[in-house]
N, C-alpha and C. Protein backbone atom coordinates (compact mmCIF):
# COMPACT_ATOMS: atom_id res chain seq x y z
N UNK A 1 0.85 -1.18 0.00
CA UNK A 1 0.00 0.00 0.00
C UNK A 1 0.89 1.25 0.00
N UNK A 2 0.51 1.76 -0.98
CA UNK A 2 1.25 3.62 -0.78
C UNK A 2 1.05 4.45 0.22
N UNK A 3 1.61 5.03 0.88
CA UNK A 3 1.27 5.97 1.80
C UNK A 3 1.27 7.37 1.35
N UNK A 4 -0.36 7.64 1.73
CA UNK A 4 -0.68 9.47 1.28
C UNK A 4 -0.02 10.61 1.32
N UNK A 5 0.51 11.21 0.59
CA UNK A 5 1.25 12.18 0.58
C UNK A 5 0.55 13.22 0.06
N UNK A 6 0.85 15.01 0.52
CA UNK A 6 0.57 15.62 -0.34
C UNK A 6 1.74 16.68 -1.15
N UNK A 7 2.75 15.87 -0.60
CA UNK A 7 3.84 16.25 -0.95
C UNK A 7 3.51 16.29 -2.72
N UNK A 8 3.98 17.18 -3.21
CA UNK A 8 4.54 17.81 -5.05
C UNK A 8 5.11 16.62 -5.23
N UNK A 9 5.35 16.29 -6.30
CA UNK A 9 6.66 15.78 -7.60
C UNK A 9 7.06 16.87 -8.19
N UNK A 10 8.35 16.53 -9.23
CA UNK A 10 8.62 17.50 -9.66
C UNK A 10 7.63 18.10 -11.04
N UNK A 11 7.36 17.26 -11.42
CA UNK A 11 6.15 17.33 -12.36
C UNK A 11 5.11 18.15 -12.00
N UNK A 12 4.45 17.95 -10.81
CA UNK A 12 3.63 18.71 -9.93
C UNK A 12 3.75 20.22 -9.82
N UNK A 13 5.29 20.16 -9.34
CA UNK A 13 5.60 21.30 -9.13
C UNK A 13 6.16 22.56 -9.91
N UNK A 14 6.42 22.06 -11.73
CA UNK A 14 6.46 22.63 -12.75
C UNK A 14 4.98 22.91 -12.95
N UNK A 15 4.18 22.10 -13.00
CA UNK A 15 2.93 22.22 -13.38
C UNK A 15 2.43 23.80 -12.41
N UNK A 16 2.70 23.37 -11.24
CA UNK A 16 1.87 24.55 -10.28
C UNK A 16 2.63 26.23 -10.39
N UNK A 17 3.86 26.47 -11.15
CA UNK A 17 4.82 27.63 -11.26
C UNK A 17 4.07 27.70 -12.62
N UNK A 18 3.95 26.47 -13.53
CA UNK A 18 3.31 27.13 -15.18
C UNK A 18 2.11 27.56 -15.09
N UNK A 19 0.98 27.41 -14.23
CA UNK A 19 -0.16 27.44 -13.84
C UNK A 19 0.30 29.26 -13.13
N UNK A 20 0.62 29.35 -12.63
CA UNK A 20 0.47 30.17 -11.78
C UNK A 20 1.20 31.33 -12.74
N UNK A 21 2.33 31.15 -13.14
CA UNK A 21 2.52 32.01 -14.20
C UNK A 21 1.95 32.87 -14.98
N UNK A 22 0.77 31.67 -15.90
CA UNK A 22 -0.56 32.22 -16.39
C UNK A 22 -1.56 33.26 -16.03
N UNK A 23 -1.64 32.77 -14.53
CA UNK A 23 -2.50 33.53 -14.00
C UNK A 23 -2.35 34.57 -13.57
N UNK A 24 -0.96 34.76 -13.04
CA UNK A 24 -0.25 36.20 -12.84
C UNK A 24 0.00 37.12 -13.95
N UNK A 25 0.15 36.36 -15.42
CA UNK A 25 0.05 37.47 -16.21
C UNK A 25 -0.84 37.08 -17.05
N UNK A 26 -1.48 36.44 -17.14
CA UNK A 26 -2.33 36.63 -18.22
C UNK A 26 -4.49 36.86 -17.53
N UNK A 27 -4.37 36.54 -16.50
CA UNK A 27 -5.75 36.20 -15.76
C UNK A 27 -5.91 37.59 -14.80
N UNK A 28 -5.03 38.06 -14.10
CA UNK A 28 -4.90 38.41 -12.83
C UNK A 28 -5.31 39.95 -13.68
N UNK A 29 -4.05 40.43 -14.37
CA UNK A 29 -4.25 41.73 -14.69
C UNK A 29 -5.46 42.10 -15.76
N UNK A 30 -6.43 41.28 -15.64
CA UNK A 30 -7.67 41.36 -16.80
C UNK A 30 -9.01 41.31 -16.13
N UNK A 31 -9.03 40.58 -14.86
CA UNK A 31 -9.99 39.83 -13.82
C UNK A 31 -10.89 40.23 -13.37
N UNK A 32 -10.64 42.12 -13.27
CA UNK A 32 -11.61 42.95 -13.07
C UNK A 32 -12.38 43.35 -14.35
N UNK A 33 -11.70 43.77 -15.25
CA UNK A 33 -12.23 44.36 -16.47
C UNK A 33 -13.19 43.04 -16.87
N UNK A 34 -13.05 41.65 -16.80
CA UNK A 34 -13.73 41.03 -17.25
C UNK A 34 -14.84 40.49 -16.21
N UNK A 35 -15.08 40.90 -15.30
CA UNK A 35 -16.20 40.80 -14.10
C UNK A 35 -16.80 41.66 -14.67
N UNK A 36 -16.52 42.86 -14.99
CA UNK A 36 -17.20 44.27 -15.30
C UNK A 36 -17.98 44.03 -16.47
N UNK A 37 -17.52 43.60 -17.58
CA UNK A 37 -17.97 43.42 -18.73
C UNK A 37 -19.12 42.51 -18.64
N UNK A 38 -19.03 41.22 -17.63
CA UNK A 38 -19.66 40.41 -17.66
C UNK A 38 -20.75 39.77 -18.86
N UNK A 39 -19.39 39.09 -20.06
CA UNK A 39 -19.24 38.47 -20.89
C UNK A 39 -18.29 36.91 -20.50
N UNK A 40 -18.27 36.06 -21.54
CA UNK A 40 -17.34 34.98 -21.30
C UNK A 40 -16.35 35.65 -22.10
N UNK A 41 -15.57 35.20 -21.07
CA UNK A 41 -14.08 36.05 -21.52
C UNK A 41 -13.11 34.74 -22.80
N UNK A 42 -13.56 35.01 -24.39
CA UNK A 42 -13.41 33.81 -24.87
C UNK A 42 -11.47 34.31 -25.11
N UNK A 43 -11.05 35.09 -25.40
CA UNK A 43 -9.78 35.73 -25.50
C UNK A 43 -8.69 35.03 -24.17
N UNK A 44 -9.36 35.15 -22.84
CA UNK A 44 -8.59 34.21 -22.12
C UNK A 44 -8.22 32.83 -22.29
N UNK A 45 -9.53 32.26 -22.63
CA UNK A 45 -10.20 30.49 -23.14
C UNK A 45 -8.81 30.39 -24.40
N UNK A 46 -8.60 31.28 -24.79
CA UNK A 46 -7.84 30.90 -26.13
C UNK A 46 -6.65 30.97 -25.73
N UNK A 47 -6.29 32.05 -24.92
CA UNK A 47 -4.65 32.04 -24.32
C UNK A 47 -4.24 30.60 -23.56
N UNK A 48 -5.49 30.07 -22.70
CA UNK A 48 -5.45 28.82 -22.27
C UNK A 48 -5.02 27.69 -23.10
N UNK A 49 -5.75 27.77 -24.30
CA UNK A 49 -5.93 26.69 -25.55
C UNK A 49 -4.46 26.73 -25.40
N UNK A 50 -3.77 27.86 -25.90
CA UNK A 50 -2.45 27.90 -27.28
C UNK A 50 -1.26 27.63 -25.99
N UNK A 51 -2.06 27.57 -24.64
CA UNK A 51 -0.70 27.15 -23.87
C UNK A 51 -0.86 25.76 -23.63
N UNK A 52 -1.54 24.70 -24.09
CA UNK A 52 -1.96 23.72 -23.26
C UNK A 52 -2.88 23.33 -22.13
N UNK A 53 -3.04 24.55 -21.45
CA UNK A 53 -4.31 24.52 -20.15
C UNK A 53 -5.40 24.07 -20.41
N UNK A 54 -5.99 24.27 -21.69
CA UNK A 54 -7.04 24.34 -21.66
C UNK A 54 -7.41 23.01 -23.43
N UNK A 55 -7.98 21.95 -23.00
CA UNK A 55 -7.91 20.61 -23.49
C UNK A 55 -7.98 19.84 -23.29
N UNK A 56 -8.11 18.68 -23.47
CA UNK A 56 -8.35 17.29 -23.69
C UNK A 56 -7.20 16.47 -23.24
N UNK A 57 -6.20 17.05 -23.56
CA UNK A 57 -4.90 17.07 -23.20
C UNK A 57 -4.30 17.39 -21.68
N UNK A 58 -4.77 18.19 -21.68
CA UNK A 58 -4.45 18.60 -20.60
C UNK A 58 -5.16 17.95 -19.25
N UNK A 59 -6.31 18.33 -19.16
CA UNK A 59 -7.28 17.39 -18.59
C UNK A 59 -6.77 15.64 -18.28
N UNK A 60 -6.63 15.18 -19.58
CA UNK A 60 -6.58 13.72 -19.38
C UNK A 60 -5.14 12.90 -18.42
N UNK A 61 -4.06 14.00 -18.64
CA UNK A 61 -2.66 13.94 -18.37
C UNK A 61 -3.18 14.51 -16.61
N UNK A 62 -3.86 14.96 -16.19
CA UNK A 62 -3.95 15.68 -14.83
C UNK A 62 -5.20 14.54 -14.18
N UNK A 63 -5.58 14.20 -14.95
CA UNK A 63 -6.78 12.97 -14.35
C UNK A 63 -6.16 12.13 -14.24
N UNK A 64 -6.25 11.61 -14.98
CA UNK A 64 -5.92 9.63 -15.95
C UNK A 64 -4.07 9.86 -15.54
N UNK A 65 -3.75 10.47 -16.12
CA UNK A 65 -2.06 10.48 -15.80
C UNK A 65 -1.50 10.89 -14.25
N UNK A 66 -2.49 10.97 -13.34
CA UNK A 66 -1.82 11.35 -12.08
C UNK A 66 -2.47 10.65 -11.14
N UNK A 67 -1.26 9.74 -10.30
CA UNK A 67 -2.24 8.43 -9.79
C UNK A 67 -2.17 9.04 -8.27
N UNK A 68 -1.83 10.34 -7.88
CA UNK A 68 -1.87 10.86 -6.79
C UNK A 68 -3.06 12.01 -6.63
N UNK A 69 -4.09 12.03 -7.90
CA UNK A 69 -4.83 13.37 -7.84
C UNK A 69 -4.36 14.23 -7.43
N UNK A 70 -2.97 14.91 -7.21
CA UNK A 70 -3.08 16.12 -7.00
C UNK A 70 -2.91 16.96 -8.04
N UNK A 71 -2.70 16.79 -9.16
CA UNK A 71 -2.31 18.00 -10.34
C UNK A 71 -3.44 18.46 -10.54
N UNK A 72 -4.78 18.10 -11.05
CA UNK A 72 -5.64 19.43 -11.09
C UNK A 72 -6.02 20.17 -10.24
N UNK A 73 -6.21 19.52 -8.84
CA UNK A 73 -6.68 20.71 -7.89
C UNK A 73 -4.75 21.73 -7.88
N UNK A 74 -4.19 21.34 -7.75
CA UNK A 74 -3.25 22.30 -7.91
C UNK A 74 -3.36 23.57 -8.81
N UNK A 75 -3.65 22.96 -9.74
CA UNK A 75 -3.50 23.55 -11.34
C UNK A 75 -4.90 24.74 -11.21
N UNK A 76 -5.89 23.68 -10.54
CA UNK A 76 -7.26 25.03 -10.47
C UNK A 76 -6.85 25.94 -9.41
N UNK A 77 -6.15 25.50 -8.24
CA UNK A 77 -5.65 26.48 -7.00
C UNK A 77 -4.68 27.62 -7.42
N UNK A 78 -3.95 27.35 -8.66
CA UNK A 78 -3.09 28.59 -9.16
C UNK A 78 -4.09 29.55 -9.98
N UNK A 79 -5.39 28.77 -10.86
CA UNK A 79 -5.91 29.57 -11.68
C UNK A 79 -7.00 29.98 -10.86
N UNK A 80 -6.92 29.69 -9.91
CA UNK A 80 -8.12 30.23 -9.13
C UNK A 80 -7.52 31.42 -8.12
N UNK A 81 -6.26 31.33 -7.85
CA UNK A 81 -5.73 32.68 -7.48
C UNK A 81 -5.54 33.65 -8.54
N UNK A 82 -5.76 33.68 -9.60
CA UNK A 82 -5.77 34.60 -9.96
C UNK A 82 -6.91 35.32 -10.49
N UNK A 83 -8.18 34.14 -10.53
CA UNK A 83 -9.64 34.79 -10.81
C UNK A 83 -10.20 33.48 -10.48
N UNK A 84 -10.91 33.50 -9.25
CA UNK A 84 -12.00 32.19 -9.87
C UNK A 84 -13.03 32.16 -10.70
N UNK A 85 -13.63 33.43 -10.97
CA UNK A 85 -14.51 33.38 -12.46
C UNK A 85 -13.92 33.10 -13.80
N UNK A 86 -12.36 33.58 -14.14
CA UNK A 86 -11.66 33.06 -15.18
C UNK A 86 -11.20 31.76 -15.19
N UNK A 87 -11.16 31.39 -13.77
CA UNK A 87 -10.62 30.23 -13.74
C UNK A 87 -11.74 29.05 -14.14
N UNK A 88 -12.98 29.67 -13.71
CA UNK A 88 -14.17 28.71 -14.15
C UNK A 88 -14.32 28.73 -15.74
N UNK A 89 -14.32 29.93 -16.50
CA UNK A 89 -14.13 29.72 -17.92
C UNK A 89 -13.57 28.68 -18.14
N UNK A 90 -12.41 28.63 -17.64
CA UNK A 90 -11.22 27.74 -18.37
C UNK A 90 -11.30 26.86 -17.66
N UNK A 91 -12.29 26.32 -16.59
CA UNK A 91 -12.68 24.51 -16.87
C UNK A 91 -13.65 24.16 -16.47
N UNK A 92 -14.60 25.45 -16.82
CA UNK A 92 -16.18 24.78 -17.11
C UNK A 92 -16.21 23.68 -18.19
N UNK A 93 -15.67 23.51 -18.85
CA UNK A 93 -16.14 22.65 -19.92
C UNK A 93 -15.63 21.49 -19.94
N UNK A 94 -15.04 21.16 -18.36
CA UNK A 94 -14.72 19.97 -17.48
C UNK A 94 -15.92 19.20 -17.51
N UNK A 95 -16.96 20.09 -17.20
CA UNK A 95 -18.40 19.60 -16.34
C UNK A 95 -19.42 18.97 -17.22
N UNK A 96 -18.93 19.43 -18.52
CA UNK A 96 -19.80 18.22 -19.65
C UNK A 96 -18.91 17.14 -20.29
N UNK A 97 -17.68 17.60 -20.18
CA UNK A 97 -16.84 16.37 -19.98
C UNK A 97 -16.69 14.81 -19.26
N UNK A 98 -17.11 15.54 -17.95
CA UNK A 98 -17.01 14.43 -16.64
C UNK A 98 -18.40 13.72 -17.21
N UNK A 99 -19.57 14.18 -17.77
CA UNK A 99 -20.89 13.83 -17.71
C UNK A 99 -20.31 12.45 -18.40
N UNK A 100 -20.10 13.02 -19.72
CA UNK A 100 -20.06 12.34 -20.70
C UNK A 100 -19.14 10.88 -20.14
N UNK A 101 -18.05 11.24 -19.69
CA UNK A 101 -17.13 10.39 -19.46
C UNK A 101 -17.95 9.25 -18.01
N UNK A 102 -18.70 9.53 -17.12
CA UNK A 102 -19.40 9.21 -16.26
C UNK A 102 -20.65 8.41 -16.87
N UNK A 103 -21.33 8.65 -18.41
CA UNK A 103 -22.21 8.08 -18.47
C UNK A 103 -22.36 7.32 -19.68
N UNK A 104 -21.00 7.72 -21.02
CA UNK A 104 -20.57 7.29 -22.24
C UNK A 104 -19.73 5.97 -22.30
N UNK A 105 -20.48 5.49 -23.42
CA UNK A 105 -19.53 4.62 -24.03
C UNK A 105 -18.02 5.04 -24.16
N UNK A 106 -17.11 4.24 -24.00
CA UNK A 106 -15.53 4.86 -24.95
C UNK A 106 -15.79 5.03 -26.09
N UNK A 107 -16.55 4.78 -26.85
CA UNK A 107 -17.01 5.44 -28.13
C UNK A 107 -17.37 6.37 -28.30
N UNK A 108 -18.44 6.87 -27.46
CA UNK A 108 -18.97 7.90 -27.31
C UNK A 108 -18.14 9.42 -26.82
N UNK A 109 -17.35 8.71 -25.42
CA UNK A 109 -16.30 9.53 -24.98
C UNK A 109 -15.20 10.21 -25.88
N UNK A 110 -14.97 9.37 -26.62
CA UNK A 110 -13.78 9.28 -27.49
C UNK A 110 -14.04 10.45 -28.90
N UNK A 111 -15.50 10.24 -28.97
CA UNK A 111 -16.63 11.59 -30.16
C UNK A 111 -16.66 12.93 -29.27
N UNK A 112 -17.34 12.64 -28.30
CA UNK A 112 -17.80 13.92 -27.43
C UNK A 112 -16.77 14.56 -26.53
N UNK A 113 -15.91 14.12 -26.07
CA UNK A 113 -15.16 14.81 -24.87
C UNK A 113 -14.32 15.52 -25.89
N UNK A 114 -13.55 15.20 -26.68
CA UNK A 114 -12.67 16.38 -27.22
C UNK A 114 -13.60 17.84 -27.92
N UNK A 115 -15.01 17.32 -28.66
CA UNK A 115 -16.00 18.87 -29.13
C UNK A 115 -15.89 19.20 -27.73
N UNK A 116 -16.00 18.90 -26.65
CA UNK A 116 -16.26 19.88 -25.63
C UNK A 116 -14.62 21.27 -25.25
N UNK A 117 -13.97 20.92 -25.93
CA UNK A 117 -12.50 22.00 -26.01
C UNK A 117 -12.31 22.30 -27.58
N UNK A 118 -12.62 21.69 -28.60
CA UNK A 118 -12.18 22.21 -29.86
C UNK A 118 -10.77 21.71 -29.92
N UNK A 119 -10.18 22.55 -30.78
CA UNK A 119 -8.40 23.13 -30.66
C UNK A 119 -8.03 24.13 -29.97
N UNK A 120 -7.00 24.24 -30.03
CA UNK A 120 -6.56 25.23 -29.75
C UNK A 120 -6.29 26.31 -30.73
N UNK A 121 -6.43 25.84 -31.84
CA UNK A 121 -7.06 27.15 -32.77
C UNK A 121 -8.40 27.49 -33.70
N UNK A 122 -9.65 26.49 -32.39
CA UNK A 122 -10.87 26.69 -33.03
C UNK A 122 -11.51 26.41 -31.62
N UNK A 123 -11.33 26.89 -30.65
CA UNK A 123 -12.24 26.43 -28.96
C UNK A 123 -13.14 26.17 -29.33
N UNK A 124 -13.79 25.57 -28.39
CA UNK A 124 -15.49 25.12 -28.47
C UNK A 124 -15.36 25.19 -26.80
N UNK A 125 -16.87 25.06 -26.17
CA UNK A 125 -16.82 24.94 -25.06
C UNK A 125 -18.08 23.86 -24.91
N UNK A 126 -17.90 23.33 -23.65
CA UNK A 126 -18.89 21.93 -23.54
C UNK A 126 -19.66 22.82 -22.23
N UNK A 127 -21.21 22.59 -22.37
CA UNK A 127 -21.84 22.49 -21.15
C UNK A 127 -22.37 22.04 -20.86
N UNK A 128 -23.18 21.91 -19.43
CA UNK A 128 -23.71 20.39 -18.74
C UNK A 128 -25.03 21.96 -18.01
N UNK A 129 -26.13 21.31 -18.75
CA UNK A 129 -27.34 22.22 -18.76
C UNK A 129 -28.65 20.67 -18.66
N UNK A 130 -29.03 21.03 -17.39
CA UNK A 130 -30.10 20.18 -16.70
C UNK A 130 -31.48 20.61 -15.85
N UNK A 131 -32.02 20.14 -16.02
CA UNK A 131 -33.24 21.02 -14.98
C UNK A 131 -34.60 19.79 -15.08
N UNK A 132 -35.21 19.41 -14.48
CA UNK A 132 -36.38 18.79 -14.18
C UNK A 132 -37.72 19.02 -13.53
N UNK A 133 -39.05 19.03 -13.28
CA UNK A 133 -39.59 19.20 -12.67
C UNK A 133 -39.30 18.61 -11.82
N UNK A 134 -40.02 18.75 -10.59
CA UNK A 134 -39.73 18.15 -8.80
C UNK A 134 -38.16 17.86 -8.88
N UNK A 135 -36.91 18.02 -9.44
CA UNK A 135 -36.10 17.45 -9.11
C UNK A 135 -34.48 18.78 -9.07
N UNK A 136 -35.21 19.87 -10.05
CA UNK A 136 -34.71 20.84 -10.40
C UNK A 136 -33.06 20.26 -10.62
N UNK A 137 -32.12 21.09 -10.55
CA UNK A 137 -30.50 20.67 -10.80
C UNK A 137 -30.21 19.38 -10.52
N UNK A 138 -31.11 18.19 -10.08
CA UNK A 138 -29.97 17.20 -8.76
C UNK A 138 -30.54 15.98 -10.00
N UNK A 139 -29.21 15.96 -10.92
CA UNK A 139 -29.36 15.07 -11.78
C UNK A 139 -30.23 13.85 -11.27
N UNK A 140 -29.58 13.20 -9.87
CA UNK A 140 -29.44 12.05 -9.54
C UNK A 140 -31.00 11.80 -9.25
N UNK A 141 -32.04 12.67 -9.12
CA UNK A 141 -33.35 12.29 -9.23
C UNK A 141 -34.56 12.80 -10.49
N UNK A 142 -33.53 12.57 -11.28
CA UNK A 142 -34.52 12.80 -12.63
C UNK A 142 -34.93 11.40 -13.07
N UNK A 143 -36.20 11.55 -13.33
CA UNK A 143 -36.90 10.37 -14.18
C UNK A 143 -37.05 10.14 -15.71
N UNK A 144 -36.72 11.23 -16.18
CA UNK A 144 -36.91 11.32 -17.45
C UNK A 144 -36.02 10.14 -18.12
N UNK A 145 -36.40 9.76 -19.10
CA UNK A 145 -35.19 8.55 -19.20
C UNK A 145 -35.12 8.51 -21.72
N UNK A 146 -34.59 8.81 -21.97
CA UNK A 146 -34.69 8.54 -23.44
C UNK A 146 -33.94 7.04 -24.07
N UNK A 147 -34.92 6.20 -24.44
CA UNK A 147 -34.83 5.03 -24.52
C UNK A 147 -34.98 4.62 -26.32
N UNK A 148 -34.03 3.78 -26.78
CA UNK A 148 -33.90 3.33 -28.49
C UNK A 148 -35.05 3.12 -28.55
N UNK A 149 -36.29 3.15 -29.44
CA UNK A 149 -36.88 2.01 -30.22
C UNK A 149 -36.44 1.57 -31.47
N UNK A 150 -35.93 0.52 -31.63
CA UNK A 150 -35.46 -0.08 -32.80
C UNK A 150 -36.33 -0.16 -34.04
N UNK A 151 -37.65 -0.22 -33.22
CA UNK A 151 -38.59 -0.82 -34.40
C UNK A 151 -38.52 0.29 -35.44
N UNK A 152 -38.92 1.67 -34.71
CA UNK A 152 -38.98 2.99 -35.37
C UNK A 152 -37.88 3.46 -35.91
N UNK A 153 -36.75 2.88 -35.30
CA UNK A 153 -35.24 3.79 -35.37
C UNK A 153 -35.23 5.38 -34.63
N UNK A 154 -35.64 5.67 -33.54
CA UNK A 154 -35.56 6.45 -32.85
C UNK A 154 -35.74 6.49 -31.36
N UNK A 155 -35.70 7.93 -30.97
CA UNK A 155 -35.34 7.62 -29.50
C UNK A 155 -36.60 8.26 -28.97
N UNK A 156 -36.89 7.59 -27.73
CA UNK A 156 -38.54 8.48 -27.05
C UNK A 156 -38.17 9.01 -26.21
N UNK A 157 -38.47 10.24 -25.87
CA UNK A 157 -37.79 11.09 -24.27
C UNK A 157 -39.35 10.25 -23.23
N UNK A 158 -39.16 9.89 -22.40
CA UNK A 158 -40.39 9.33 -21.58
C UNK A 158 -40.16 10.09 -20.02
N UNK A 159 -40.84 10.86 -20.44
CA UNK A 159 -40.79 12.05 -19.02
C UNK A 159 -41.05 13.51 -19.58
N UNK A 160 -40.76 14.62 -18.17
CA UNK A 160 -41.21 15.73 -19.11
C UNK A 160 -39.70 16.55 -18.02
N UNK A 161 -39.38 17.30 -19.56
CA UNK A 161 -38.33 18.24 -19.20
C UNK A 161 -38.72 19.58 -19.51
């Protein structure tokens, strides 16, 4: 058995100086003007893209590639010092990610999780937009259920959204 650490690697700890870097100059000195505006700040989303932050890539190497979980909360703790509303831009589109990956085929995953980032020289953003009667946000008690019929070749939503 491994014993818990929350000790860095060095990997970790490049990761949390490149992270933080970002945010000191590229997030931090913008953070107000873009609260103010209160728009999605897609100009940040893209500085993210063209550095790696922000991807499929990036993401999967900080999930799947880190058998200690600590690199993304690191990685959000640097971008979140420097805005947590910018910092949510740049990984909201985690949250239709995780769906997908939580409820998809690897086939499916493998189609959908990368449209949810684009490139890095064409972003897209993924969102995870839900609501139910009696159940409002809390996925976990929705009834609605959309089920194949083969006979027809289509799908029936059986519930009401």
């Amino acid at each position: 058995m491994t014993d818990f650490s929350l000790n860095l690697n060095e990997d970790q700890l490049q990761i949390q100086k490149w992270v933080h870097d970002f945010a000191e100059g590229v997030i931090r000195p913008v953070a107000e003007e873009w609260d103010e505006r209160e728009e999605f700040p897609y100009p940040i989303v893209e500085e993210a893209a063209k550095i790696g932050l922000y991807g499929t890539d990036f993401m999967a190497n900080a999930l799947v590639g880190d058998p200690t979980g600590l690199t993304l909360p690191v990685a959000i703790e640097e971008m979140f010092w420097g805005d947590a509303g910018l910092g949510m831009a740049i990984m909201g589109s985690g949250l239709a990610a995780a769906g997908i990956a939580a409820s998809g085929t690897t086939e499916q995953m493998m189609e959908w999780v990368p449209q949810c980032y684009g490139t890095a020289d064409k972003i897209a953003l993924g969102a995870f937009c839900a609501s139910e009667p009696d159940a409002g946000s809390d996925v976990g008690g929705y009834r609605t259920r959309a089920t194949y019929d083969e006979a027809k070749d289509e799908w029936v939503l059986n519930g009401t959204k």
